[in-house]
N, C-alpha and C. Protein backbone atom coordinates (compact mmCIF):
# COMPACT_ATOMS: atom_id res chain seq x y z
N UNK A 1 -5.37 -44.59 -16.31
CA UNK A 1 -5.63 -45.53 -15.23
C UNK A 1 -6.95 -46.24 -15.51
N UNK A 2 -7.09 -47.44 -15.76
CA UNK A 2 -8.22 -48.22 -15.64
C UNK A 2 -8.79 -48.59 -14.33
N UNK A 3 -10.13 -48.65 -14.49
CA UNK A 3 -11.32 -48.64 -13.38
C UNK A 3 -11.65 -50.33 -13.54
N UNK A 4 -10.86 -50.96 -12.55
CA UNK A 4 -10.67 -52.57 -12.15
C UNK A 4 -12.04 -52.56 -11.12
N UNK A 5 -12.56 -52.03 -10.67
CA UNK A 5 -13.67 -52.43 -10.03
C UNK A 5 -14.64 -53.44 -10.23
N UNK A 6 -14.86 -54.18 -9.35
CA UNK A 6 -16.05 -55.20 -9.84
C UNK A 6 -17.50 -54.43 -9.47
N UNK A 7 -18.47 -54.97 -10.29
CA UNK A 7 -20.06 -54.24 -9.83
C UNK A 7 -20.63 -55.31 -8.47
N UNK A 8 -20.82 -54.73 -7.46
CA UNK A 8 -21.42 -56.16 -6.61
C UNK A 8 -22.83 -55.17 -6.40
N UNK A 9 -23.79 -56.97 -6.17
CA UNK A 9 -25.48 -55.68 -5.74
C UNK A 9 -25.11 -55.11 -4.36
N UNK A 10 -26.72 -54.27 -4.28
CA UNK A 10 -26.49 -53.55 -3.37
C UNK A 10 -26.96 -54.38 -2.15
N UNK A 11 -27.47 -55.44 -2.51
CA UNK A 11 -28.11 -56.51 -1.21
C UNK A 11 -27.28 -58.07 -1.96
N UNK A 12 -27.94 -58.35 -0.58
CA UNK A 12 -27.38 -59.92 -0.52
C UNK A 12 -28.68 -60.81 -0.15
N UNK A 13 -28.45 -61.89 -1.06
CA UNK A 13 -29.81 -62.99 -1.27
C UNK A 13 -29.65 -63.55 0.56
N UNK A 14 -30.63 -63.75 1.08
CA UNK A 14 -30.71 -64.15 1.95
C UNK A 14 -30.56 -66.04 1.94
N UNK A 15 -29.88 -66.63 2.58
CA UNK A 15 -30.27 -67.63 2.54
C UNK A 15 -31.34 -68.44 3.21
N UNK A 16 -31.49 -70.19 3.23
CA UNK A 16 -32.74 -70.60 3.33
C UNK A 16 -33.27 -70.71 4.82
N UNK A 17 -32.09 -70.31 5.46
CA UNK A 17 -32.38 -70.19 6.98
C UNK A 17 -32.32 -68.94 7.28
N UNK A 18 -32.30 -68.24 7.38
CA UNK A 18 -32.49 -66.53 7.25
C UNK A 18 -34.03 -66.49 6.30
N UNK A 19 -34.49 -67.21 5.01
CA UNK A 19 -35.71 -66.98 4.88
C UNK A 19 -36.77 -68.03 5.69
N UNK A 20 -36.50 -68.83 6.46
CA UNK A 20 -37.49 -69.42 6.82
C UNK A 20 -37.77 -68.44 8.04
N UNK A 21 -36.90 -67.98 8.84
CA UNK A 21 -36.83 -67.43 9.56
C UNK A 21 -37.21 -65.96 9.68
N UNK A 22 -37.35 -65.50 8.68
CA UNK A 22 -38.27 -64.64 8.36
C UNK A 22 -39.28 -64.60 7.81
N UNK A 23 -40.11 -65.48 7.33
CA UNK A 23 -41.33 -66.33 7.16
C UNK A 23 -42.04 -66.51 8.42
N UNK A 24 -41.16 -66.88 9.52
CA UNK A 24 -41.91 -67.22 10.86
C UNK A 24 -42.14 -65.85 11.85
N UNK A 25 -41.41 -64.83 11.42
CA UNK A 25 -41.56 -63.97 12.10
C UNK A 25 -42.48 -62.86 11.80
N UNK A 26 -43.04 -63.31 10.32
CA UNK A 26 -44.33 -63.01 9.84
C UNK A 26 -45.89 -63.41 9.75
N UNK A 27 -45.48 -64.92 10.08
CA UNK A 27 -46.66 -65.62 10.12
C UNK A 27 -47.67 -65.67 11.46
N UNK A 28 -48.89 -66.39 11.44
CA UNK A 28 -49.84 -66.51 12.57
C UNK A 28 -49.92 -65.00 13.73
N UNK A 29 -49.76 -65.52 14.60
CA UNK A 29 -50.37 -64.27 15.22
C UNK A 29 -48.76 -63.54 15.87
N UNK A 30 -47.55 -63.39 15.28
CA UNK A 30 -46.93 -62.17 14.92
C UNK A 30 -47.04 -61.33 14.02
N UNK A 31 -48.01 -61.87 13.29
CA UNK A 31 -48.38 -60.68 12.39
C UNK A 31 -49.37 -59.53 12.37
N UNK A 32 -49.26 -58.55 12.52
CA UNK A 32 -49.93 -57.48 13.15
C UNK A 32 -51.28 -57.23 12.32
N UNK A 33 -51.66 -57.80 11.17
CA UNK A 33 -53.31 -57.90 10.21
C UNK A 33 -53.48 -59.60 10.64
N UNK A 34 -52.94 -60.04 11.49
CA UNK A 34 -53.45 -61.46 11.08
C UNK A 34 -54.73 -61.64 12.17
N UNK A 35 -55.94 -62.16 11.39
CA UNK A 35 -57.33 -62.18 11.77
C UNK A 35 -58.16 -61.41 12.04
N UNK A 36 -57.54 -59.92 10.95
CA UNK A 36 -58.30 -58.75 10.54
C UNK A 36 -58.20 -58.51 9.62
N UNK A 37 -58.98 -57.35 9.10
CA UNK A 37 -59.24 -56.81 7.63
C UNK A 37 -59.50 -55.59 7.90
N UNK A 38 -59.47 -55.11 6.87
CA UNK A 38 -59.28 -53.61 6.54
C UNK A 38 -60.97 -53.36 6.16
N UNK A 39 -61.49 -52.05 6.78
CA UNK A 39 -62.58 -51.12 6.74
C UNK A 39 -63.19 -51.05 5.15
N UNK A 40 -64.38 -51.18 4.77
CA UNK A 40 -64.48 -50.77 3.85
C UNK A 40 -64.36 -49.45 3.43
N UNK A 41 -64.12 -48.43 4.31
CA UNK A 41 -63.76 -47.19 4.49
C UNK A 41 -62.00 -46.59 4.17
N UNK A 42 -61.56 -47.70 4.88
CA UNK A 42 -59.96 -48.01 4.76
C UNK A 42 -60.06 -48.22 3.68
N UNK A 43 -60.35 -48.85 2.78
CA UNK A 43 -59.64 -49.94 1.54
C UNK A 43 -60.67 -49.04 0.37
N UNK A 44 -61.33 -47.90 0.26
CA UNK A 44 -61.20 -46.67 -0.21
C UNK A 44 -60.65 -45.78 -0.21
N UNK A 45 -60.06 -45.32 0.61
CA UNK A 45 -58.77 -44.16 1.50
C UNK A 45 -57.95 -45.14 0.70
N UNK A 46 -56.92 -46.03 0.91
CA UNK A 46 -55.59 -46.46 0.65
C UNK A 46 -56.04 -46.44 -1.16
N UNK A 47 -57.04 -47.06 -1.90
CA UNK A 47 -57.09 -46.91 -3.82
C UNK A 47 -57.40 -45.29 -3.75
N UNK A 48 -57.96 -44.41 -3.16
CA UNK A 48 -57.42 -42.71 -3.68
C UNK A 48 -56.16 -42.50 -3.50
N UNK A 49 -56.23 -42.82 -2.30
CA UNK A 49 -54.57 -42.42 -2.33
C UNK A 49 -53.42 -43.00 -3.05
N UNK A 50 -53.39 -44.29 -3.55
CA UNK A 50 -52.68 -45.03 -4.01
C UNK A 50 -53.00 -44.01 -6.27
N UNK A 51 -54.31 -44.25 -6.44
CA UNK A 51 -54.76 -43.82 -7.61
C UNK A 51 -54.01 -42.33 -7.85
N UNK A 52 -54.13 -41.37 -6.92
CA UNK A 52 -53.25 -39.85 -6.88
C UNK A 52 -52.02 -40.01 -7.01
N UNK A 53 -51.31 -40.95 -6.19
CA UNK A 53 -50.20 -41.29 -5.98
C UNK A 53 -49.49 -41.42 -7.62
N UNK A 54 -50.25 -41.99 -8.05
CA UNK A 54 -49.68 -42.98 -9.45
C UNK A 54 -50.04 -41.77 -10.70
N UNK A 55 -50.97 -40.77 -10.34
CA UNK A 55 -51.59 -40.12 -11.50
C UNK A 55 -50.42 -38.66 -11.08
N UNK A 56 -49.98 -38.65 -10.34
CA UNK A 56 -48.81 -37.52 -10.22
C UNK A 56 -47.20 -38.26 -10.87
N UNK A 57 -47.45 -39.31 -11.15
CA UNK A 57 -45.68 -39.95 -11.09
C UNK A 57 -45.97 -39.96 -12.49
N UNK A 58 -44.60 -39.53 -13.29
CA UNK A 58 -44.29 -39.10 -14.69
C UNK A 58 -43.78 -40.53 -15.33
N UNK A 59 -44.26 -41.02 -15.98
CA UNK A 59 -43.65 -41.90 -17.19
C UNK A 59 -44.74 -42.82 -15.93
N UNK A 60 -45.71 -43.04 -15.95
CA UNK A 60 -46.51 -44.33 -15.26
C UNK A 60 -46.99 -45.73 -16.38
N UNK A 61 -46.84 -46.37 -15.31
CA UNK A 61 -46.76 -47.51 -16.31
C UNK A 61 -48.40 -48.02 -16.85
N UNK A 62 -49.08 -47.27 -15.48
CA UNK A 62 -50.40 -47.99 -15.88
C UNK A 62 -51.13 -46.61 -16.39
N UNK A 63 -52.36 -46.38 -16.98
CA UNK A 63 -52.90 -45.06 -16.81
C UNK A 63 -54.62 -45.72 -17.19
C-alpha cells in the first residue's frame, strides 16, 4: 500500500488583513511595554538567565 499523503505545514500564512490587524493590536498604547523600559536590574536577570539557559542546551549554536 502506498502512503498518497500530501505534507501540508503545520500553520497557515496569515494574510494581509489578518496581519495588519495584528500589527494594530500590538501597537501604541495596546501594548503592554509601550512607554517603558526595562530596569537595569531587569535587563541583567533576563542575559543570566537567558546566558544559563543557552549554556545548558546541547548542540548550541552560539558559545
Amino acid at each position: 500500500m502506498s502512503n498518497t499523503t500530501t505534507k501540508t505545514p503545520a500553520y497557515r500564512t496569515p494574510d494581509e488583513n489578518t496581519k495588519m490587524r495584528m500589527s494594530a493590536a500590538k501597537s501604541s498604547v495596546l501594548n503592554p511595554m509601550y512607554n517603558k523600559n526595562h530596569s537595569e536590574e531587569t535587563k541583567e536577570l533576563i542575559s543570566k538567565k537567558l546566558k544559563d539557559a543557552w549554556s545548558r542546551r546541547p548542540n548550541r549554536p552560539f558559545t
